[in-house]
C-alpha atoms as a PDB file:
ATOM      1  CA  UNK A   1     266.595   7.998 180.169  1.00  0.00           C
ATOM      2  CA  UNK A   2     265.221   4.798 181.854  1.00  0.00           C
ATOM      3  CA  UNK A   3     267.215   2.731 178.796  1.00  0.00           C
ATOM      4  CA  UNK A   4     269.843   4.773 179.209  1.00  0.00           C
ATOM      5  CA  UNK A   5     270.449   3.798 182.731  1.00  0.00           C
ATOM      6  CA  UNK A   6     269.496   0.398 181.819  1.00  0.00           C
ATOM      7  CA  UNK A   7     272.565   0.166 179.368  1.00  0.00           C
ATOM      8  CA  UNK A   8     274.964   1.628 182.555  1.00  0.00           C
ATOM      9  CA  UNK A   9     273.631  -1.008 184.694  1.00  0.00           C
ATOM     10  CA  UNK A  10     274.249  -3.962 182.439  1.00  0.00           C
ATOM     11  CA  UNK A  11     278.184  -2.490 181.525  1.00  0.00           C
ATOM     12  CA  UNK A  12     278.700  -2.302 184.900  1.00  0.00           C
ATOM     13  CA  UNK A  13     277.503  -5.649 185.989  1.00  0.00           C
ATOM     14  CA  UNK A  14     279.467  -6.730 182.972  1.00  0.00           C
ATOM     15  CA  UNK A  15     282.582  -5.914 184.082  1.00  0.00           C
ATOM     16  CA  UNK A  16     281.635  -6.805 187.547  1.00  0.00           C
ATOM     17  CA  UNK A  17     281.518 -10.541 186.162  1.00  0.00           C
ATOM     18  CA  UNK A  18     285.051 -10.465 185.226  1.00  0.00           C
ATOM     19  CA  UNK A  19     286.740  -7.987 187.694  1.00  0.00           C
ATOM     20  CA  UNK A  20     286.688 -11.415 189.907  1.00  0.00           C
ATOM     21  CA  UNK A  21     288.649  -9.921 192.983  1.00  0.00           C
ATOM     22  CA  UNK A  22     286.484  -6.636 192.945  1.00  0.00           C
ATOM     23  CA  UNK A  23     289.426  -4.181 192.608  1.00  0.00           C
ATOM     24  CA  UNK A  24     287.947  -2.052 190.133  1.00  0.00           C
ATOM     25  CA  UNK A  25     289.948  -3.555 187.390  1.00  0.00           C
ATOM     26  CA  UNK A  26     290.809  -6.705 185.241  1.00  0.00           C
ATOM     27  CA  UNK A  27     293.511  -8.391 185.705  1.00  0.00           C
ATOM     28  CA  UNK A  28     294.558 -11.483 183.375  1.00  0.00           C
ATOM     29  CA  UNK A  29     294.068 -13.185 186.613  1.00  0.00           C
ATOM     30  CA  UNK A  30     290.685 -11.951 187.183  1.00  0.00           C
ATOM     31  CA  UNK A  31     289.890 -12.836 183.448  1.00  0.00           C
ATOM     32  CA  UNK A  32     290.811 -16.212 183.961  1.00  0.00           C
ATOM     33  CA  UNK A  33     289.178 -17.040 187.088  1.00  0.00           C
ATOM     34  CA  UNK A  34     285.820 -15.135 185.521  1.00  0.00           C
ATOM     35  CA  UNK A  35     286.221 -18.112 182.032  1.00  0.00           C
ATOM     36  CA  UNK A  36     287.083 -20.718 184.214  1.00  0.00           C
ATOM     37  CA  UNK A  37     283.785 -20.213 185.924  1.00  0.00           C
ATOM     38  CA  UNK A  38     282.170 -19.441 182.767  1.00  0.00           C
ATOM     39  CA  UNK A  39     283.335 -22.341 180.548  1.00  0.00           C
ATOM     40  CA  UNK A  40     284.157 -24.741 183.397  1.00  0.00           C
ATOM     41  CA  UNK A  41     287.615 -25.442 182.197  1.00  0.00           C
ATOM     42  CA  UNK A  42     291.150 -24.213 183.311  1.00  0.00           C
ATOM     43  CA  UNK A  43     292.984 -21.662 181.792  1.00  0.00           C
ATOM     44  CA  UNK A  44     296.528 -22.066 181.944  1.00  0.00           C
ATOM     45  CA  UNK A  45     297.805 -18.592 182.594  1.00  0.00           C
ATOM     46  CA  UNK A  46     301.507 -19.622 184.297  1.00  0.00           C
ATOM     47  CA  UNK A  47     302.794 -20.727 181.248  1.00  0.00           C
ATOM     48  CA  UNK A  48     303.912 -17.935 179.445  1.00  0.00           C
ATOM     49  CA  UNK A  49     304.444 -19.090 175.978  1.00  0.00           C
ATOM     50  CA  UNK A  50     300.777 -21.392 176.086  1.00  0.00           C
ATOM     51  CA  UNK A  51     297.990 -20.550 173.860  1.00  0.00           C
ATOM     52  CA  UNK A  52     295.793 -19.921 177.262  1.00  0.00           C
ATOM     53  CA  UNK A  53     297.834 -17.213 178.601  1.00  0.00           C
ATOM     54  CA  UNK A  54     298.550 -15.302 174.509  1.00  0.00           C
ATOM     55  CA  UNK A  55     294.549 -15.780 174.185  1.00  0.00           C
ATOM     56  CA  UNK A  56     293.664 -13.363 177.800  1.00  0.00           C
ATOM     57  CA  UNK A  57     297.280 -11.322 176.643  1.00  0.00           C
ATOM     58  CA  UNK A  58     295.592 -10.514 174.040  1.00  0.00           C
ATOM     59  CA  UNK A  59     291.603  -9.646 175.360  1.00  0.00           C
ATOM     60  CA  UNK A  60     293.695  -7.322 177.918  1.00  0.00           C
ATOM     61  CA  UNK A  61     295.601  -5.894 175.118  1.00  0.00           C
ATOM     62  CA  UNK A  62     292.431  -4.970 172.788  1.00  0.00           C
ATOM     63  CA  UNK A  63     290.856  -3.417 176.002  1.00  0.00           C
ATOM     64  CA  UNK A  64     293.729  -1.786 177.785  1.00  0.00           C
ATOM     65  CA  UNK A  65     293.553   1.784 176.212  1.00  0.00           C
ATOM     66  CA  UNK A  66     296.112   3.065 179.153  1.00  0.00           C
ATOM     67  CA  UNK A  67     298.866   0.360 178.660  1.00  0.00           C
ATOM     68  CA  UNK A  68     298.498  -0.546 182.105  1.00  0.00           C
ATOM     69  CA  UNK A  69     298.197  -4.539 181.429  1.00  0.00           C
ATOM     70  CA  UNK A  70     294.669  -4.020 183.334  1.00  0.00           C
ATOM     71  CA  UNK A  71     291.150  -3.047 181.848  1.00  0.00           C
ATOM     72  CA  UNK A  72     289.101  -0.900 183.878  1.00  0.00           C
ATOM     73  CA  UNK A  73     285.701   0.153 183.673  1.00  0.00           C
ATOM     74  CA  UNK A  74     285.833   3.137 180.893  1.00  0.00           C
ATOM     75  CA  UNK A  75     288.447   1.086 178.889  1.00  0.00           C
ATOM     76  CA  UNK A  76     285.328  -1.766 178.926  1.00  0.00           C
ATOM     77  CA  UNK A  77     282.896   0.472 178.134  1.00  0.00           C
ATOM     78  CA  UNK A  78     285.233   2.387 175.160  1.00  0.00           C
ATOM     79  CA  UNK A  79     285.499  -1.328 173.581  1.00  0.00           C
ATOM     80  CA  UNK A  80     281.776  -2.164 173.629  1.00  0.00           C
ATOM     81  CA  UNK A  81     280.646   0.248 172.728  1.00  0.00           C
ATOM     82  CA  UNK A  82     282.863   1.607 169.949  1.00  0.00           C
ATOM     83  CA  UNK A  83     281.631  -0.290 166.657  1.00  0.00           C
ATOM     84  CA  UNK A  84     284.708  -0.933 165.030  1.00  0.00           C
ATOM     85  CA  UNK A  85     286.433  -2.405 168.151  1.00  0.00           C
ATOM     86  CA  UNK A  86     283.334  -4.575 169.559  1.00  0.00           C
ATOM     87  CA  UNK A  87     284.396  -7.972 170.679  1.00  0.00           C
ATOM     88  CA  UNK A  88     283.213 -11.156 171.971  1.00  0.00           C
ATOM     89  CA  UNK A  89     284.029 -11.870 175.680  1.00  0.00           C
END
C-alpha cells in the first residue's frame, strides 16, 4: 500500500514539474517553460516549422490520448506506465 501511494505521489509531482502554469494540464507552453528550466536553454516554440517546437509537438502527441493538444494527468500516467509506450521526458 505504502509503495503504492509512494508511486501516486511521485506521478503526480511529476507532472506537477511540467504543468508549469498549474492548470491541471500540459500545454506545449508549459513543456517548454518546465525544459527551459530544466536544461537552462531556450526552446524556440514560435517558430512553427523549427526543430524546438516539432520536438514538444511531438512529446504532446505521444502523451495526448484525447487529441486535445494537452496532456493531463491520466494521459501522463497511461504513458509511464504502459511498457511499450514509456518515454524519456
Amino acid at each position: 500500500m505504502c509503495f503504492l501511494l509512494y508511486n501516486v505521489l511521485s506521478f503526480y509531482r511529476l507532472f506537477q514539474t511540467y504543468d508549469f502554469d498549474s492548470d491541471g494540464r500540459i500545454s506545449i507552453y508549459d513543456l517548454k517553460m518546465a525544459l527551459e528550466v530544466q536544461h537552462g536553454r531556450t526552446y524556440d516554440v514560435d517558430n512553427t516549422r523549427g526543430e524546438d517546437y516539432s520536438l514538444l509537438v511531438k512529446w504532446i502527441r505521444q502523451r495526448d490520448t484525447t487529441n486535445t493538444g494537452y496532456v493531463n494527468y491520466d494521459d501522463f500516467v497511461k504513458h509511464y506506465t504502459t511498457p511499450s509506450s514509456r518515454g524519456v521526458l
